[in-house]
Each structure stands twice: as C-alpha cells, then as structure tokens.
Protein backbone atom coordinates (compact mmCIF):
# COMPACT_ATOMS: atom_id res chain seq x y z
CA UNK A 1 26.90 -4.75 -1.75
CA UNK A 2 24.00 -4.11 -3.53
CA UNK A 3 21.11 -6.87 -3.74
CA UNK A 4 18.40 -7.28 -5.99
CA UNK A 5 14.46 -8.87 -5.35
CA UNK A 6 12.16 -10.34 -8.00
CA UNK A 7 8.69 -11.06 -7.49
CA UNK A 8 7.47 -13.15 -9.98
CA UNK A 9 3.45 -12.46 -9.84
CA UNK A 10 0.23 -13.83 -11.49
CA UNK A 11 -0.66 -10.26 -12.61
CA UNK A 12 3.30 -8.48 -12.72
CA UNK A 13 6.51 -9.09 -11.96
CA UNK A 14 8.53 -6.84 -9.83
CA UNK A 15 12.47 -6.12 -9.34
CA UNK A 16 13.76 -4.06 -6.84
CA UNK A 17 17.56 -3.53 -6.22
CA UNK A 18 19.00 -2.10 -2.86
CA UNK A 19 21.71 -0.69 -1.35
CA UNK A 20 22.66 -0.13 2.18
CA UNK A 21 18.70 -1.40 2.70
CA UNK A 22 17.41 2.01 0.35
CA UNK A 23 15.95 1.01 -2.72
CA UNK A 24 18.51 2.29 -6.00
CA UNK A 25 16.13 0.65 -8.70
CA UNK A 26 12.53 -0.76 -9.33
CA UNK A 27 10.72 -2.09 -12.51
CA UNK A 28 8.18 -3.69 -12.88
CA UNK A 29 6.00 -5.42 -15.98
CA UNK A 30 3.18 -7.42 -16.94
CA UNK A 31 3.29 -10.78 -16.67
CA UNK A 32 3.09 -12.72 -20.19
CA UNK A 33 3.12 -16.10 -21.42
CA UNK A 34 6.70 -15.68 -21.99
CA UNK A 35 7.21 -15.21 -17.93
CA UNK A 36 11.17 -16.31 -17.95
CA UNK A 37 11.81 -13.71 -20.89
CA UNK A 38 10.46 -10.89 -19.12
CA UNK A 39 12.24 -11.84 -16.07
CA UNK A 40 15.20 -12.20 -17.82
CA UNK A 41 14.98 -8.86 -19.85
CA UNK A 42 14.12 -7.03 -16.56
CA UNK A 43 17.24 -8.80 -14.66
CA UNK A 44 19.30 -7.51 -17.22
CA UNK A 45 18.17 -3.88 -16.52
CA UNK A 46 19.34 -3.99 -12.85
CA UNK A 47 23.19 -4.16 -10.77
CA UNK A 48 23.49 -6.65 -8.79
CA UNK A 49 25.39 -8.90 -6.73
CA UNK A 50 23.08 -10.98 -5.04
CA UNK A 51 19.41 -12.36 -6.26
CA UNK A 52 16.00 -13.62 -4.58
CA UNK A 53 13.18 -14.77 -6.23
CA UNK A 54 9.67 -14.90 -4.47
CA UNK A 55 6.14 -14.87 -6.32
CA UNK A 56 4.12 -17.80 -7.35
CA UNK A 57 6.93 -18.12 -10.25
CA UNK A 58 9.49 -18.35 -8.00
CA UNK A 59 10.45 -22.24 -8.43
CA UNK A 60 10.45 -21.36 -12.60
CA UNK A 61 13.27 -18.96 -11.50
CA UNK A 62 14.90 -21.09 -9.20
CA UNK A 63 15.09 -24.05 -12.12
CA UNK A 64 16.04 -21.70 -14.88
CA UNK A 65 18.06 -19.09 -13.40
CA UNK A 66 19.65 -21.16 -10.46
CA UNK A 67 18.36 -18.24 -7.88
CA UNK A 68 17.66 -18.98 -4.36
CA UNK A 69 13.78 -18.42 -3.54
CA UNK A 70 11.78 -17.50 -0.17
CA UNK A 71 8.09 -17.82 0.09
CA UNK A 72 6.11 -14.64 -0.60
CA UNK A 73 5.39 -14.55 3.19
CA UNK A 74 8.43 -14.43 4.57
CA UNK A 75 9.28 -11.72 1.59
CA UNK A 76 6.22 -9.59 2.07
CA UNK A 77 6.90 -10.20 5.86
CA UNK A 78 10.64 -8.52 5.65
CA UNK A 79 9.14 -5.87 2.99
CA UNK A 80 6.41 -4.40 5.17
CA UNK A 81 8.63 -4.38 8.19
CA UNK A 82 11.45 -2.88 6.91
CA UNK A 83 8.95 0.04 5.12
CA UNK A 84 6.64 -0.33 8.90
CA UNK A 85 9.05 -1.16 11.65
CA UNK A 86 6.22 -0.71 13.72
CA UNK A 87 3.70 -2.73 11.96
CA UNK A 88 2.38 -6.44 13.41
CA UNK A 89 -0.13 -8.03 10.53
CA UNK A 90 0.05 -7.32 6.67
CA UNK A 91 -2.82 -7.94 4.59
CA UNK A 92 -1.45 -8.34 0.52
CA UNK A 93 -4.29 -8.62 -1.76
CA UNK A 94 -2.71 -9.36 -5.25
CA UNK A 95 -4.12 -10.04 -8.96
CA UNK A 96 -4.61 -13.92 -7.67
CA UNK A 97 -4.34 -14.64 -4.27
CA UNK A 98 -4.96 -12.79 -0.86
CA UNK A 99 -2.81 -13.37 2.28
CA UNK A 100 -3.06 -12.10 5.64
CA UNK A 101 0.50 -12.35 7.79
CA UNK A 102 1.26 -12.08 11.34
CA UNK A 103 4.42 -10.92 12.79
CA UNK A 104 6.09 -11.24 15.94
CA UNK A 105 7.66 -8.48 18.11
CA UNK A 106 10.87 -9.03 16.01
CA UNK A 107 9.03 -8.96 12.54
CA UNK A 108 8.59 -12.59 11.92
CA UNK A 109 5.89 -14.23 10.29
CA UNK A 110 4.37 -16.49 13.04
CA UNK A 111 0.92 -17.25 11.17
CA UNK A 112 -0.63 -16.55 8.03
CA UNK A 113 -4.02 -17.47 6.25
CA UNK A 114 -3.86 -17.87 2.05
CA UNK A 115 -6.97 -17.78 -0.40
CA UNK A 116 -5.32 -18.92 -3.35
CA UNK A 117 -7.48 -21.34 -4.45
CA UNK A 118 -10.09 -18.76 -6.07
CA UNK A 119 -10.17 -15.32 -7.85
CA UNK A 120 -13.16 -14.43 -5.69
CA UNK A 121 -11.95 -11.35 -3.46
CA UNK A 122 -8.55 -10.67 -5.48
CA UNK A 123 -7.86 -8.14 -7.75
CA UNK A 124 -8.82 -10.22 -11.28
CA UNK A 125 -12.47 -10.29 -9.07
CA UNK A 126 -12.28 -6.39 -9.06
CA UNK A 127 -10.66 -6.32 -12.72
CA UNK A 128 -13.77 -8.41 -14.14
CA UNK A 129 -16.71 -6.50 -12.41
CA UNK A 130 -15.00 -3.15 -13.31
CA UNK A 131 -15.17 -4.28 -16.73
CA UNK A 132 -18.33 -5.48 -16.62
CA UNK A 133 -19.93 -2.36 -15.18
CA UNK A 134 -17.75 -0.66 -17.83
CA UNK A 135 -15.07 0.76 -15.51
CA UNK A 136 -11.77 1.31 -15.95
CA UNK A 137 -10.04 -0.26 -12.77
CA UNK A 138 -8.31 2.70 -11.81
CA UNK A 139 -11.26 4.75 -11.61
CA UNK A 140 -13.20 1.32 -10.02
CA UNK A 141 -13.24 2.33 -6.26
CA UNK A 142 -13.42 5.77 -6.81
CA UNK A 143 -16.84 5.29 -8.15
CA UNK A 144 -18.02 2.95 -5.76
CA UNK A 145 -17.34 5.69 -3.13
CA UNK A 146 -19.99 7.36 -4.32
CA UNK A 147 -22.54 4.71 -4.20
CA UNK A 148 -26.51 5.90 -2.91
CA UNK A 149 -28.19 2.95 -2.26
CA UNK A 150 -26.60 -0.22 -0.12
CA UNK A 151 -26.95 -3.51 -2.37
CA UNK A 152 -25.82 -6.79 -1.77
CA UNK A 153 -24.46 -9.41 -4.54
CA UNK A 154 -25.18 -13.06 -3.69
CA UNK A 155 -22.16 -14.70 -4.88
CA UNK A 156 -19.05 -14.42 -4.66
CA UNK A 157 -18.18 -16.81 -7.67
CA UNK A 158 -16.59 -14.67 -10.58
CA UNK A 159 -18.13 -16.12 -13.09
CA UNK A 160 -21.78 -15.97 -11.47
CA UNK A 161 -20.88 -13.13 -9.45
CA UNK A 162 -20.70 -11.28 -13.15
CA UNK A 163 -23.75 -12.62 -14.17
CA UNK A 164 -25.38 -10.97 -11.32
CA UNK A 165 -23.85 -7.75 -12.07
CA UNK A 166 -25.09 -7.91 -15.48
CA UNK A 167 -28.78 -8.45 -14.17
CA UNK A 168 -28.48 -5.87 -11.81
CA UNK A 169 -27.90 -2.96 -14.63
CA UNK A 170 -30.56 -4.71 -16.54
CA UNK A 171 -32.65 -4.30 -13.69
CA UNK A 172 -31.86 -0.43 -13.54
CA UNK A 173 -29.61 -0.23 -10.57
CA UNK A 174 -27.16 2.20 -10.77
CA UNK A 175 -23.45 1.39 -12.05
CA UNK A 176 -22.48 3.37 -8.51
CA UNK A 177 -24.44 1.53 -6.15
CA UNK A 178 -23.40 -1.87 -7.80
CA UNK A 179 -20.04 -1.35 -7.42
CA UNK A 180 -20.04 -0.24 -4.14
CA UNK A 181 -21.90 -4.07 -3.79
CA UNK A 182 -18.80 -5.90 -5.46
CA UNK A 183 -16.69 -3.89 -3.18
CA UNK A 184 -18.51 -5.18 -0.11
CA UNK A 185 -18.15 -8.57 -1.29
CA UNK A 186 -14.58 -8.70 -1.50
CA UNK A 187 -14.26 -6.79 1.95
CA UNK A 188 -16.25 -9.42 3.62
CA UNK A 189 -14.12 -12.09 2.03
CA UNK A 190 -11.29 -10.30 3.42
CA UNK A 191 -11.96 -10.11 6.93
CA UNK A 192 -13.37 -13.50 6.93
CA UNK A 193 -9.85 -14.39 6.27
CA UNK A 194 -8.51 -11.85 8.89
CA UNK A 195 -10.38 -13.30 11.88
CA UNK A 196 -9.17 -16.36 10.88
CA UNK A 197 -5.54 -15.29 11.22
CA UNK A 198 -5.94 -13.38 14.23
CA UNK A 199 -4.38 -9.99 12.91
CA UNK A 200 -2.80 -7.76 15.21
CA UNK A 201 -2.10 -3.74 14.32
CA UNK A 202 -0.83 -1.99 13.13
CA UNK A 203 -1.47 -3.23 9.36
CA UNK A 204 0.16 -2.87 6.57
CA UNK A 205 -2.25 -3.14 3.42
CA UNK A 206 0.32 -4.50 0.24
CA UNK A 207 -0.30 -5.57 -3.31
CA UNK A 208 -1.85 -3.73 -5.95
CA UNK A 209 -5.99 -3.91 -4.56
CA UNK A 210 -4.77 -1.29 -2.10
CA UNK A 211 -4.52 1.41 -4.26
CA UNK A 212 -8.23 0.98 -3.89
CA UNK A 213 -9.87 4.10 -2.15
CA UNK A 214 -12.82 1.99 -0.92
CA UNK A 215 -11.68 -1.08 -0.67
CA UNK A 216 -9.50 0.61 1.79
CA UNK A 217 -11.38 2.54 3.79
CA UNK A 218 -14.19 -0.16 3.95
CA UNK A 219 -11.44 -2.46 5.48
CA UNK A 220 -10.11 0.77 7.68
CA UNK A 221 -13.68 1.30 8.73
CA UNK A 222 -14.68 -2.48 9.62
CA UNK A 223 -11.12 -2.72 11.70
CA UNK A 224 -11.75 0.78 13.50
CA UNK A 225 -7.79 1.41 12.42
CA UNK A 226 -6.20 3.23 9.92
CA UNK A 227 -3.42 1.37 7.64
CA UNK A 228 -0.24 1.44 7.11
CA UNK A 229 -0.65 1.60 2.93
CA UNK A 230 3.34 1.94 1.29
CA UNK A 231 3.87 4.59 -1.34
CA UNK A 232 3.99 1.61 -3.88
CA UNK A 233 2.19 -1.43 -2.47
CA UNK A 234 2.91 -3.57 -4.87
CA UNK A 235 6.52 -3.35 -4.54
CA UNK A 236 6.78 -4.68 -0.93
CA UNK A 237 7.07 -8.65 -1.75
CA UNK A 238 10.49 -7.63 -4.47
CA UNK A 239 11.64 -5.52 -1.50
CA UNK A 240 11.72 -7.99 1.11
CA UNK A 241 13.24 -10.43 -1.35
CA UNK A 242 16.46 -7.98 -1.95
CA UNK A 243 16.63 -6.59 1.87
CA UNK A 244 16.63 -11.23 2.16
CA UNK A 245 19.18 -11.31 -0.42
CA UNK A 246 21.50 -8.30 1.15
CA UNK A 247 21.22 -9.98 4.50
CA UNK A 248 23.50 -12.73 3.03
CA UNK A 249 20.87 -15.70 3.37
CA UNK A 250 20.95 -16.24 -0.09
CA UNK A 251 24.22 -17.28 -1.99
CA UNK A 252 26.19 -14.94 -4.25
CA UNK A 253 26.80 -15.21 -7.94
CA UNK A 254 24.67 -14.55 -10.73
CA UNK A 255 23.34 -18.05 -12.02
CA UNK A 256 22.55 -18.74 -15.23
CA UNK A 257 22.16 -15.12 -16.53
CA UNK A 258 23.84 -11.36 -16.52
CA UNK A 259 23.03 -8.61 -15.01
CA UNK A 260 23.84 -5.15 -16.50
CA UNK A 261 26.68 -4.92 -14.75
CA UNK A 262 28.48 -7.81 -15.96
CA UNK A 263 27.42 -7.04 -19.52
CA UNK A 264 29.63 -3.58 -19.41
C-alpha cells in the first residue's frame, strides 16, 4: 500500500509518497498565493492510496480536499524517528516558525516548545539579513564562517534588526563579521527555546535553516553534540505524514481530488 505526506509550509510545500516505509517519490514547491492549486497540481504528480496533510495549511487541505491532518509535531516527530531511530529531541527551524520536540523512548512527542508568533530566529530572519548584506542565502552561512571580528546585533526584531545591519556596513564593518552577528542572534534564540523544552540527544536538526553550515555548527558547538542533520531536512515533516498515513491512522480514499493513478 503505498501512502503519500503533504506538508503544507509557510515557505514550501512538500509531498512525499512511501512504500513499505522507503520513500518512492518527493516534490516539493514554493508556496504561492494560490496554495490549494499547487497542492493540488503536486497531488496529482504522486500514487497513492492513502493521504496526510500536516503544515500550517493543513486545515485548508483538510476543508478542501477532505484529507485527514496531524499536527506538524507529531509528523516531524514520526519523520525524524523513522530517518533517527535513535534520536530523542528534534529541533525544525522552518521559513516561519521554530519548534523544538521531545520524544520518548518509543519515539513519541512528550513536550515541545513553538516560536511561531515571530520571524525573529526563522529562516525569513536569515532570508532578510542575507539580502540585506547582499547575500544570496545559500551562500549566507558559508560566509559567516569566515567572520574575523565577534559583533553583536541588539535586536532581534526583523524589521529593526535590518536596520541595524544596514548601520553596521555604513559604519564599515565587514559584510563577514556581520553575518556571523545575525547568525549568533538566531542561535541564541534557539537555545533559549531549547532549555525551555528540556532537549534530550541525540538531535535531529530538520527544516530548511539546517542546511546552514554555521548555524549548525554554532548550535553543535553550544550543545557539545554533534546532530543528527537528514540528507534532505526539509522533507522530514511530509515523511512522517505518509509513514502516519501507511500506518492506517488515517482513512483511505482519495477525497475530493485524483491522484495520478486514478487519472490513467
């Protein structure tokens, strides 16, 4: 029986089908203003049997498809575990939010800590200060790894937080050294949220910020433990939602819409 995961995100959405728990197809696209076409269009692309939505879209999905949903930490929970069997915490820092999970001996999620009420420490707070220091955001953390001189920005506001960026070039600080600076601010962020969670290791790091060389090794370094970072991080919430779909918790059929496999 092959099941299929979609995680609709603030940033991307994400569909993964499995099989026999191995993953047989993935896509993934930006997400527009149109969000229920592109999930649609992307649904249509995949075989399956069985559907889960998580994401902050999910409930859009649920209405307009008729899909069951899960919360993104019970899907990012079952995602990390399945990739980590070994692994007890998962930190996912996404385009919008950040969450830090903890999971029991069996690999469920037992507490969990959310900033999702501010870009500040997310990856659309990396996205603008790459910008603004004229980055590209792929290149972002490699550049910040080779900072000089330690800095330190004084908010943590985007909007202000940019400002100060700005000021700082003006100033003659070096692009380098400044990033390195917006780096530290979202790492601090981060384990602030940690040590309120109580993590345990070892970690898996999800969502698309940790692709981020220093923004993962700063977070490696603070811990004093290596992570547990999957070959496509982002991946891991539409991964738990199809291994949560194949495990027969959600209800079969195909809703409202066709997948490719009833179109042939």
């Amino acid at each position: 029986m092959r099941a299929a995961g979609i995680d609709i995100g603030s940033r991307t959405i994400k569909v993964v089908a499995v099989e026999e728990g191995k993953v047989v197809s993935s896509l993934r696209a930006d997400t527009t203003h149109d969000l229920l076409s592109t999930c649609a269009l992307m649904l249509r692309e995949v075989e399956f049997e069985r559907l889960v939505a998580t994401g902050y879209g999910r409930n859009l999905a649920e209405i307009e498809f008729d899909v069951p949903t899960f919360t993104e930490i019970r899907a990012f929970a079952q995602g990390a575990r399945a990739l980590f069997p070994s692994c007890r915490s998962v930190l996912d820092i996404g385009g919008q939010d950040t969450k830090a999970i903890v999971l029991s001996h069996k690999g469920r999620p037992v507490r969990f800590e959310m900033n999702d009420r501010c870009a500040a420490g997310t990856g659309k707070f990396l996205e603008v200060m790459a910008r603004a220091l004229g980055y590209e955001l792929g290149e972002f953390g490699g550049a910040a790894l080779g900072a000089s001189d330690e800095i330190q920005l004084s908010s943590m506001c985007t909007v202000f937080a940019e400002s100060e960026v700005t000021g700082l070039l003006t100033r003659g600080q070096r692009r380098e050294d400044i990033a390195r600076a917006v780096h530290a601010s979202v790492l601090n962020r981060t384990l602030g949220l940690l040590e309120r969670v109580g993590i345990e290791h070892p970690m898996v790091f999800a969502g698309g910020v940790a692709r981020n060389p220093c923004l993962r090794a700063m977070v490696e370094e603070a811990l004093g433990q290596p992570l547990l970072v999957p070959e496509d991080p982002q991946m891991v919430g539409a991964y738990g939602a199809a291994l949560i779909a194949q495990e027969g918790l959600a209800p079969s059929g195909k809703g409202k819409w066709q997948s490719k496999e009833s179109t042939r």
